[in-house]
Protein backbone atom coordinates (compact mmCIF):
# COMPACT_ATOMS: atom_id res chain seq x y z
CA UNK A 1 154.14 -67.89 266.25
CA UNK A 2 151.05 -68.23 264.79
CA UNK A 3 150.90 -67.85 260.71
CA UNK A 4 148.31 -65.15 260.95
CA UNK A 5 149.91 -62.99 263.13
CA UNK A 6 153.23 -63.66 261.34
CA UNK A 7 151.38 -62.59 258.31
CA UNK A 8 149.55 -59.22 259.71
CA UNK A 9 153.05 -58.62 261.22
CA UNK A 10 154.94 -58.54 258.20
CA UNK A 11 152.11 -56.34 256.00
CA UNK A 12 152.81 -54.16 259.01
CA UNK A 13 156.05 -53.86 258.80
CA UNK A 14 156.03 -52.87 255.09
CA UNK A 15 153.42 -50.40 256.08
CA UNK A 16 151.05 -49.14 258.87
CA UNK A 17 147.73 -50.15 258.54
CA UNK A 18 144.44 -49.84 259.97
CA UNK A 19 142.42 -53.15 261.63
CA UNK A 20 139.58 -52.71 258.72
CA UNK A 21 142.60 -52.43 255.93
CA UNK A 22 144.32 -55.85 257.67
CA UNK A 23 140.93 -57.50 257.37
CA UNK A 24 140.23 -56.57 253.69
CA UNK A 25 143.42 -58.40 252.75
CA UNK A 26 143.62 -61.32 255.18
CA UNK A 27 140.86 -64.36 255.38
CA UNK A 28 139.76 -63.46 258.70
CA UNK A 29 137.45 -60.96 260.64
CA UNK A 30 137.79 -57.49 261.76
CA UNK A 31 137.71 -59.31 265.43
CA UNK A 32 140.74 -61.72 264.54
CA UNK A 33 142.95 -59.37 263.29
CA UNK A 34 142.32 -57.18 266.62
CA UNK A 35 142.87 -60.21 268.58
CA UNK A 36 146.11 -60.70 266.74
CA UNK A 37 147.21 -56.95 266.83
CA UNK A 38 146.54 -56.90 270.62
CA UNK A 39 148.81 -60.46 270.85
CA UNK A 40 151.75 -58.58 268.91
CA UNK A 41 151.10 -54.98 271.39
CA UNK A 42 151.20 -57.14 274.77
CA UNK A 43 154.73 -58.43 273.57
CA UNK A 44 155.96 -54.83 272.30
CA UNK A 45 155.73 -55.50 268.85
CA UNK A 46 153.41 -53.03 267.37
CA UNK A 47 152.22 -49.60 268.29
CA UNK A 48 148.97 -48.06 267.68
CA UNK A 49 147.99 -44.47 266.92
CA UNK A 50 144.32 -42.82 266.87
CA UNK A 51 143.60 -41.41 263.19
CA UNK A 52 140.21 -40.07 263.71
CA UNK A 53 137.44 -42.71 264.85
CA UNK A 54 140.22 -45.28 263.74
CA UNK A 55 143.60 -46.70 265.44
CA UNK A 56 146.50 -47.32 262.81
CA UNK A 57 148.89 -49.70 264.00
CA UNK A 58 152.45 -49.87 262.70
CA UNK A 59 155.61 -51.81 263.80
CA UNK A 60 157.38 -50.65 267.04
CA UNK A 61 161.15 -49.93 266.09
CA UNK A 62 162.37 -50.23 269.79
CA UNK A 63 160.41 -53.70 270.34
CA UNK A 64 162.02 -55.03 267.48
CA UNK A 65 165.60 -54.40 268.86
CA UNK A 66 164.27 -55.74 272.32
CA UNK A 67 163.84 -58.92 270.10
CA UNK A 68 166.82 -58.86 268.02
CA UNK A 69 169.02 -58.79 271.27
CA UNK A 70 167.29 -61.53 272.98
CA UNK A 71 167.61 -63.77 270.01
CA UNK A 72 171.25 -62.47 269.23
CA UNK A 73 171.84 -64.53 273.03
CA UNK A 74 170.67 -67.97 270.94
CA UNK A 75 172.65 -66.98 267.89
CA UNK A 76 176.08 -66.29 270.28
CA UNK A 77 175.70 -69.06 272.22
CA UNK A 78 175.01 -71.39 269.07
CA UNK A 79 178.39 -69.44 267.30
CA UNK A 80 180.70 -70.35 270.62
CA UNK A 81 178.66 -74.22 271.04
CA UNK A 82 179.68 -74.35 266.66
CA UNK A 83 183.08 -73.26 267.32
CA UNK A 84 184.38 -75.84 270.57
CA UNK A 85 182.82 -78.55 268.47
CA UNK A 86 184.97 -77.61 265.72
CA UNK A 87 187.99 -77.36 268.01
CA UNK A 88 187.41 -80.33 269.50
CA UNK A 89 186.97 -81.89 265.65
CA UNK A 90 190.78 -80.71 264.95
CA UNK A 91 192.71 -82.07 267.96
């Protein structure tokens, strides 16, 4: 991923935040950071919620596992790849 979206992911996940709050603390526009926000919804990242005439978007618990298993498949399959090479070290 992109740094930006890295970024507006992480101040999300130590709080929800509004696209006008995101803005105010990141060196890009109001339109960027929607852009971005819309990037991380699409993949199930982030969830938005109206509050008023504004939508606060925090980070979607149940996405994140989603993530965490697929990448746990890479991590397994790196542990068992780690482990014949070792084997095959000692014989």
């Amino acid at each position: 991923g992109d740094p930006t979206r890295r970024e507006i992911f992480e101040r999300l996940a130590d709080r929800p935040s509004a696209v006008g709050e995101l803005a105010g603390e990141l060196p890009i526009s109001r339109p960027a950071v929607s852009q971005h926000l819309k990037v991380l919804k699409d993949a199930g990242l982030v969830i938005d919620r109206p509050d008023g005439a504004r939508r606060i978007y925090e980070v979607d618990p149940s996405g994140i596992g989603a993530l965490r298993s697929y990448l746990d498949q890479f991590w397994d399959r790196s542990l068992t790849a780690f482990k014949s090479a070792v084997e095959q070290t000692n014989d």
